[in-house]
Protein backbone atom coordinates (compact mmCIF):
# COMPACT_ATOMS: atom_id res chain seq x y z
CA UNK A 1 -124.63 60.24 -256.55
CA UNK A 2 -121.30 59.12 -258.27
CA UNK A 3 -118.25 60.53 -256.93
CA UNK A 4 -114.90 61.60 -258.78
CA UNK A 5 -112.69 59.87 -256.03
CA UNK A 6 -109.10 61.49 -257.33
CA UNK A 7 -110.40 64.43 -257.31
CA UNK A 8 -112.04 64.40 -253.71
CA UNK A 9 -109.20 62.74 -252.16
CA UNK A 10 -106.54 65.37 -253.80
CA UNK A 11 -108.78 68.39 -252.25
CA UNK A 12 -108.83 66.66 -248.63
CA UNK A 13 -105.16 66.11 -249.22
CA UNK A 14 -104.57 69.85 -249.66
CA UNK A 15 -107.19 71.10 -247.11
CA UNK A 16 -106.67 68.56 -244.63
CA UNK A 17 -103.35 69.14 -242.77
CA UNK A 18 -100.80 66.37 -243.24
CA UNK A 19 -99.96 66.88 -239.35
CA UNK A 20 -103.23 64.83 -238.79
CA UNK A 21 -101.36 61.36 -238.67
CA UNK A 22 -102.61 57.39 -237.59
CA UNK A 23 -101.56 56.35 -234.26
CA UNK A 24 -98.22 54.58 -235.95
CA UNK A 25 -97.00 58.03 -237.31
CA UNK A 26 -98.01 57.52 -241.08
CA UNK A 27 -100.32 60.39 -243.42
CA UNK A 28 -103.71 59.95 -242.98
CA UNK A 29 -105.42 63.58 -243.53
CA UNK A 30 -106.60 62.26 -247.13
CA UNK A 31 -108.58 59.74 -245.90
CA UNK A 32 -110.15 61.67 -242.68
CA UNK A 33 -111.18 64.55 -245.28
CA UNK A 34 -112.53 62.58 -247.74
CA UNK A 35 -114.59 60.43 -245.21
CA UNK A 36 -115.87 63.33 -244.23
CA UNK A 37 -116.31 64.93 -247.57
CA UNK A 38 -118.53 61.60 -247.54
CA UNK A 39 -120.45 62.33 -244.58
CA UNK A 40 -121.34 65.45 -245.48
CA UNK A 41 -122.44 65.32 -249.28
CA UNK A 42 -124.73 62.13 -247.82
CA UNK A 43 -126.76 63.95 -244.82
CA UNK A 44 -127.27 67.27 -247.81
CA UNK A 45 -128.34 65.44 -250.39
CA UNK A 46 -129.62 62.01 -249.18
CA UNK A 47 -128.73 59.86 -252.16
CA UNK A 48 -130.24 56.54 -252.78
CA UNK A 49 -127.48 55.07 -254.50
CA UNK A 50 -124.07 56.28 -254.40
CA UNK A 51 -120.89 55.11 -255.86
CA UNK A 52 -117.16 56.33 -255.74
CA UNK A 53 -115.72 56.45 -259.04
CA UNK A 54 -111.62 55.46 -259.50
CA UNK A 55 -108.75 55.80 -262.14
CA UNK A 56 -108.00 52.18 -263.16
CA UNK A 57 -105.74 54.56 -266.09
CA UNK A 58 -105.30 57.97 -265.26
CA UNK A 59 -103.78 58.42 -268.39
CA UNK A 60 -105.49 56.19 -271.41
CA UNK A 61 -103.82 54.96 -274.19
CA UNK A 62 -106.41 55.80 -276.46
CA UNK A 63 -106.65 59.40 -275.03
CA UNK A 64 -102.53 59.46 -275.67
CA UNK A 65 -102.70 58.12 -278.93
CA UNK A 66 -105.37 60.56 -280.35
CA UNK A 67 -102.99 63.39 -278.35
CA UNK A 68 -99.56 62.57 -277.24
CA UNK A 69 -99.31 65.60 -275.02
CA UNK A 70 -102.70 64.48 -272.82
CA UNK A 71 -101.46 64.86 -269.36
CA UNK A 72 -97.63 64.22 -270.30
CA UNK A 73 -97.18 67.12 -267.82
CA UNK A 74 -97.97 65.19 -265.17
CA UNK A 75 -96.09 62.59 -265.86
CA UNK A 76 -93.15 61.08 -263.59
CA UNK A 77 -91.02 58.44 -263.77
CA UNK A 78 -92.23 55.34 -265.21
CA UNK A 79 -94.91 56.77 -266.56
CA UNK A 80 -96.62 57.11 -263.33
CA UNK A 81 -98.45 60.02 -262.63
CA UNK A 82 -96.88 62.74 -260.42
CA UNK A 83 -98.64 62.11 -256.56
CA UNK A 84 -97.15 63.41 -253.35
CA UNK A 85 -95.39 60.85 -251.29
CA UNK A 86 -97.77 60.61 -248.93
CA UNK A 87 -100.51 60.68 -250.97
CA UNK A 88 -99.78 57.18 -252.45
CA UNK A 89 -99.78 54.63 -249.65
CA UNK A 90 -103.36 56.84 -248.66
CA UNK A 91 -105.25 55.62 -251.96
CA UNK A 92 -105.01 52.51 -250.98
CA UNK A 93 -106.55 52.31 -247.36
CA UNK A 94 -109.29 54.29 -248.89
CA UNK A 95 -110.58 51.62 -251.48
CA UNK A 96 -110.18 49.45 -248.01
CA UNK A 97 -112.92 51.79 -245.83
CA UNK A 98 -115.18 52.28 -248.72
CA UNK A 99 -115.31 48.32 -249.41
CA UNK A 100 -115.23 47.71 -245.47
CA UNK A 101 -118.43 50.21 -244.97
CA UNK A 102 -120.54 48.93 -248.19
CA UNK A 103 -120.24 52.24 -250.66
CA UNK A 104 -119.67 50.45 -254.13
CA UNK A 105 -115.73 51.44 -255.88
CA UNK A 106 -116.12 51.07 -259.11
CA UNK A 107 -112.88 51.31 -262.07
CA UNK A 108 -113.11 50.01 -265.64
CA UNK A 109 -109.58 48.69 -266.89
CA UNK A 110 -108.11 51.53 -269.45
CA UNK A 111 -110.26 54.11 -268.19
CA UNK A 112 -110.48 56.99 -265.99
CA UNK A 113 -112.77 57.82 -263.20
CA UNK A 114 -114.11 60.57 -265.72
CA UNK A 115 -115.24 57.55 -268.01
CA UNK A 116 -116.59 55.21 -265.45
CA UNK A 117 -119.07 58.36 -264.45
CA UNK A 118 -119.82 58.57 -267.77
CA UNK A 119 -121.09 55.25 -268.47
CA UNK A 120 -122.66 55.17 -265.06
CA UNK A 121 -124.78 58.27 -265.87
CA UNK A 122 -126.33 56.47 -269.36
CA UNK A 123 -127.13 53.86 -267.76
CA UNK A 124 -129.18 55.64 -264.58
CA UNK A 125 -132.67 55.59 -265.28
CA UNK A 126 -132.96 59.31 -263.00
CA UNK A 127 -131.62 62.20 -261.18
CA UNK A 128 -127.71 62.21 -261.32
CA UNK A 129 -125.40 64.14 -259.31
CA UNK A 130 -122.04 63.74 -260.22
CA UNK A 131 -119.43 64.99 -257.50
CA UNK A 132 -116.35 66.66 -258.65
CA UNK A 133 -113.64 69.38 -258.81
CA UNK A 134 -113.28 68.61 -262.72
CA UNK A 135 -114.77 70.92 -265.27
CA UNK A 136 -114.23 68.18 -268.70
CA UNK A 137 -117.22 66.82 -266.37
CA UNK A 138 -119.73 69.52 -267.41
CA UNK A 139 -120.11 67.89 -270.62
CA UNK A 140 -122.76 65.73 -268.69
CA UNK A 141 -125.06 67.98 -267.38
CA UNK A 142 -128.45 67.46 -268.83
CA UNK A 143 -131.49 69.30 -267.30
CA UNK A 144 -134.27 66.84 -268.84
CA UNK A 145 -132.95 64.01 -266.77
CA UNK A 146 -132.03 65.59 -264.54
CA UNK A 147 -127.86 64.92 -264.34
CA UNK A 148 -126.14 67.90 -262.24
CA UNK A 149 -122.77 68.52 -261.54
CA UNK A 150 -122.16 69.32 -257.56
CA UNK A 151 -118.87 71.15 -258.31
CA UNK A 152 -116.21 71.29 -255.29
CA UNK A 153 -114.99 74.83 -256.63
CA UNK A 154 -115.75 76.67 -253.44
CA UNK A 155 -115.40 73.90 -250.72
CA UNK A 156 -117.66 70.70 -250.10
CA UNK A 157 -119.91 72.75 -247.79
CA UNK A 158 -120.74 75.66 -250.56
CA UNK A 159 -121.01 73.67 -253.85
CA UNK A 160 -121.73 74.94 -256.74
CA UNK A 161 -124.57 73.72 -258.56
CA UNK A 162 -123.84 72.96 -262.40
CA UNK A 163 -126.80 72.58 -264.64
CA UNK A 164 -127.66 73.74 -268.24
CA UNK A 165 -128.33 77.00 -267.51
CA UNK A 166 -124.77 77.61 -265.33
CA UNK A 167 -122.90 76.41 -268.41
CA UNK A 168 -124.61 78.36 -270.74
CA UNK A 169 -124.36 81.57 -268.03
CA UNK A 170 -120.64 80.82 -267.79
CA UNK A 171 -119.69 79.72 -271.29
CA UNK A 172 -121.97 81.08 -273.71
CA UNK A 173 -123.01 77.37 -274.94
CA UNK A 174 -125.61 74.70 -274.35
CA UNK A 175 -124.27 71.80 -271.78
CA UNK A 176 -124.61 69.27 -273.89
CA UNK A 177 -122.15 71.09 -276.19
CA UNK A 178 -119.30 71.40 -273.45
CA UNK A 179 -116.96 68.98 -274.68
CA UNK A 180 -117.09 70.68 -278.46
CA UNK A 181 -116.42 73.80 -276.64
CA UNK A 182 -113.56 72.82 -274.54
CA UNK A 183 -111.90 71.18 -277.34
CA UNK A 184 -111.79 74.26 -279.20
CA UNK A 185 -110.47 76.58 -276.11
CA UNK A 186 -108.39 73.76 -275.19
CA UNK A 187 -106.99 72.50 -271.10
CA UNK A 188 -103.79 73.29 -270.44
CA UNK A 189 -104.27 71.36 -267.13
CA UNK A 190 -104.69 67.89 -269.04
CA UNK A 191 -102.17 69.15 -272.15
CA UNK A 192 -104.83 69.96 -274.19
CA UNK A 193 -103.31 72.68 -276.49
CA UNK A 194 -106.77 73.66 -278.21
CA UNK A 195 -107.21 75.85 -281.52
CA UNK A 196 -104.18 78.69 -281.15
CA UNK A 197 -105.48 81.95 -281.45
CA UNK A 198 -109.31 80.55 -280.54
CA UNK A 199 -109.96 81.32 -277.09
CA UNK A 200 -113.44 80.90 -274.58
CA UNK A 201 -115.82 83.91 -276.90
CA UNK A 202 -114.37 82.92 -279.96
CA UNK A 203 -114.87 79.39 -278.97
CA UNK A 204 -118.43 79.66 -277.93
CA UNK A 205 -119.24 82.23 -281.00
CA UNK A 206 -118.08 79.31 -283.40
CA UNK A 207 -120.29 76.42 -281.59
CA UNK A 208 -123.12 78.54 -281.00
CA UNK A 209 -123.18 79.39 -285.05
CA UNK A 210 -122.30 76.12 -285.98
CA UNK A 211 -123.96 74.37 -283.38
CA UNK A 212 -121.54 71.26 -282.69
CA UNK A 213 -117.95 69.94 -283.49
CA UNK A 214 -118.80 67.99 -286.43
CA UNK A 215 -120.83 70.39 -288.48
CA UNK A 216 -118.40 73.42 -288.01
CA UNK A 217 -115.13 70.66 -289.09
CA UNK A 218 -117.85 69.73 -291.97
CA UNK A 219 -118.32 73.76 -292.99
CA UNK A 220 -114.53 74.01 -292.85
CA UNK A 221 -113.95 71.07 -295.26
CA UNK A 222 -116.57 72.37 -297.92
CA UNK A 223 -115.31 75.61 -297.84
CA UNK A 224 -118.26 77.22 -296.12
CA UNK A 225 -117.34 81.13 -295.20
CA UNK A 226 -119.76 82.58 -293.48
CA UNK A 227 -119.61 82.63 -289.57
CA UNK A 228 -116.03 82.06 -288.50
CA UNK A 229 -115.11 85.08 -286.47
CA UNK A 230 -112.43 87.36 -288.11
CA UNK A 231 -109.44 84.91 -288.78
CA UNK A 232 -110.88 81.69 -287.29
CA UNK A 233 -111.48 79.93 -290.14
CA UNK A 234 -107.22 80.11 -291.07
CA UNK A 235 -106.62 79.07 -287.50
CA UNK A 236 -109.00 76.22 -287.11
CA UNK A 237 -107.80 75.10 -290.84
CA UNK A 238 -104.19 74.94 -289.27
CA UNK A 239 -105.63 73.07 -286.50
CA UNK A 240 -107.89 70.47 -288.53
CA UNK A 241 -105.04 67.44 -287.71
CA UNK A 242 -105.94 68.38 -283.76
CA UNK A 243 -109.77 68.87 -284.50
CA UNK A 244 -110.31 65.18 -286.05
CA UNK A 245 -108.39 64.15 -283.01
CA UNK A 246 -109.44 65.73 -280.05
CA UNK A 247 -112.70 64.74 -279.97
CA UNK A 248 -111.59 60.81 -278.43
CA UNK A 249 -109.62 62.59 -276.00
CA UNK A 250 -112.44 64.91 -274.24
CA UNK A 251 -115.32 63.26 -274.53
CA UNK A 252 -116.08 60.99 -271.59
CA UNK A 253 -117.13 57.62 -272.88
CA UNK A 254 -120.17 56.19 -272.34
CA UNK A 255 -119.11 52.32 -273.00
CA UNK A 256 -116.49 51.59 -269.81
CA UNK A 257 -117.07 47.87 -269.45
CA UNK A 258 -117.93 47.86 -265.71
CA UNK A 259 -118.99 45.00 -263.80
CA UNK A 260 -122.11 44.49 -261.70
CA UNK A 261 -122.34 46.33 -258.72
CA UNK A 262 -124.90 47.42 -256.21
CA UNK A 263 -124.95 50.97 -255.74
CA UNK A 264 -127.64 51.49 -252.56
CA UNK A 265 -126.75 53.48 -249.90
CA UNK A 266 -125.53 50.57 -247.18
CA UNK A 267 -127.19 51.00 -244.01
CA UNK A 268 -124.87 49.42 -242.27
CA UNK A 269 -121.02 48.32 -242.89
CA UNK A 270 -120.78 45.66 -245.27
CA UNK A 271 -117.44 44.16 -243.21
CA UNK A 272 -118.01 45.44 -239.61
CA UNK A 273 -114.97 43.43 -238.36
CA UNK A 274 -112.44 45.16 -241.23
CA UNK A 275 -114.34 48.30 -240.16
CA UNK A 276 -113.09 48.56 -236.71
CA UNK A 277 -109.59 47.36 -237.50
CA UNK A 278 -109.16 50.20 -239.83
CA UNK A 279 -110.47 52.58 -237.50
CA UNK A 280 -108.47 51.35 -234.83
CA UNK A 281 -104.81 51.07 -236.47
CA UNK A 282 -105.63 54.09 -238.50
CA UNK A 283 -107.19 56.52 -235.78
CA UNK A 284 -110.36 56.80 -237.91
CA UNK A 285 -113.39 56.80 -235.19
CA UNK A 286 -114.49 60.03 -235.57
CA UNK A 287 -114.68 60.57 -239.26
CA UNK A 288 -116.59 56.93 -239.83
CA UNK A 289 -119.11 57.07 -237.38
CA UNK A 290 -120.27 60.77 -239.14
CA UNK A 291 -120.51 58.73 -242.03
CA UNK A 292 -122.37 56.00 -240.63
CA UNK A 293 -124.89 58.30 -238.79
CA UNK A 294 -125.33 59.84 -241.98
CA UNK A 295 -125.47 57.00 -244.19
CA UNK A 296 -127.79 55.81 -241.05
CA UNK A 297 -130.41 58.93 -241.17
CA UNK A 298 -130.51 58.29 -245.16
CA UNK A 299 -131.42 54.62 -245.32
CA UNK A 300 -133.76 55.00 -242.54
């Protein structure tokens, strides 16, 4: 089970009420929910491995260079990304209870979470789930394996259950040919403009004729015809600069330079003493012994 930390601890940030505070006053409903988040995805699914996935670069400067508006949105001062307040100092005692109860944190330097789960999903030699609120993630899913997406959509409790056939019920295309798909429709939620004028049926209509990225830009430079939908072909020959571009941007890579790491479920906390210090100053009893019971039951 690999887990898209951002995007857990942003939903427990926003479901979890920020009146929930540590003993000394400061924010600690991120960390509480996403402990819990934990708990629960561990005592439904019983993983044998499990790691939590983080941005070392939330922002790439390969994906920026390929397309300068990736993101710039959420950009803030510095070049930071835009986080609440009391978000921030959060992040940071979460890497400390995940290292203090065993569950491996993994980053790669220049990457994103997106990328580490990428490369940690070619490497696995079975099942995947990948954990997440991100749909760029779909591009993964791969029923042979099998490598599922357990998407947060409706709530940790009620996840929805992304495989081949989901993606091709919701999108009109295979799974493996997400990322050709969404680079044609385009994310305005990472400042991905897309193909103006090409939108999700003209999108899939064009990848389900042409069958992938590369051989519909190869049809459009030979001066193939047949199969663009009514006025495609003039939009997507605007958009060839974007096309050759986009690609580096929206695929996940499968190459993060990560180092070694043991992924098993820890049956017990890898740093008890650090364990009950954070619990203590940060009022965090109740949330980590659910997720050691549950991490308990599993290794059992």
């Amino acid at each position: 089970m690999l887990l898209d930390t951002p995007s857990l601890y942003f939903r427990a940030f926003y479901g979890v009420p920020e009146s929930i505070k540590a003993p000394d006053g400061s924010p600690i409903n991120a960390v509480r929910g996403l402990i819990d988040m934990i708990a629960t995805l561990v005592r439904q699914h019983s993983p044998t491995e499990l790691a939590a996935t983080m941005d070392a670069d939330w922002r790439p400067a390969f994906r920026v260079a390929a397309i300068p508006t990736y993101k710039a949105h959420r950009v803030a001062y510095g070049n930071t990304e835009v986080v609440p307040e009391t978000l921030v100092p959060q992040i940071a005692v979460i890497q400390e209870v995940l290292d203090a109860v065993g569950i491996a944190v993994l980053e790669s330097a220049g990457y994103e979470a997106d990328d580490v789960i990428g490369t940690l999903t070619h490497q696995a030699s079975g099942a995947v789930d990948i954990v997440t609120g991100d749909r760029d993630l779909f591009q993964l899913v791969d029923d042979a394996r099998p490598v599922r997406v357990l998407y947060t959509v409706r709530g940790i409790r009620n996840l929805q259950i992304v495989d081949e056939a989901f993606v091709t019920a919701k999108y009109g295309v295979p799974g493996r040919a997400y990322a050709d798909f969404a680079t044609l429709r385009g994310d305005p939620s990472d400042g991905l403009p897309g193909v103006a004028g090409v939108g999700e049926k003209t999108a899939a209509a064009l990848i389900t004729r042409f069958g992938s990225l590369e051989t519909l830009i190869e049809a459009l430079d030979t001066g193939v015809t047949d199969g663009f939908p009514a006025g495609s072909r003039t939009r997507l020959a605007a958009a060839r600069d974007y096309l050759s571009a986009a690609p580096a941007v929206v695929q996940v890579a499968h190459d993060a330079p990560l180092p070694a790491a043991d992924l098993t479920l820890p049956a017990k906390p890898r740093d008890p003493e650090a364990l009950v210090r954070l619990a203590d100053h940060y009022g965090l009893d109740g949330p980590l012994n659910r997720l050691l019971d549950a991490l308990g039951s599993v290794s059992a």
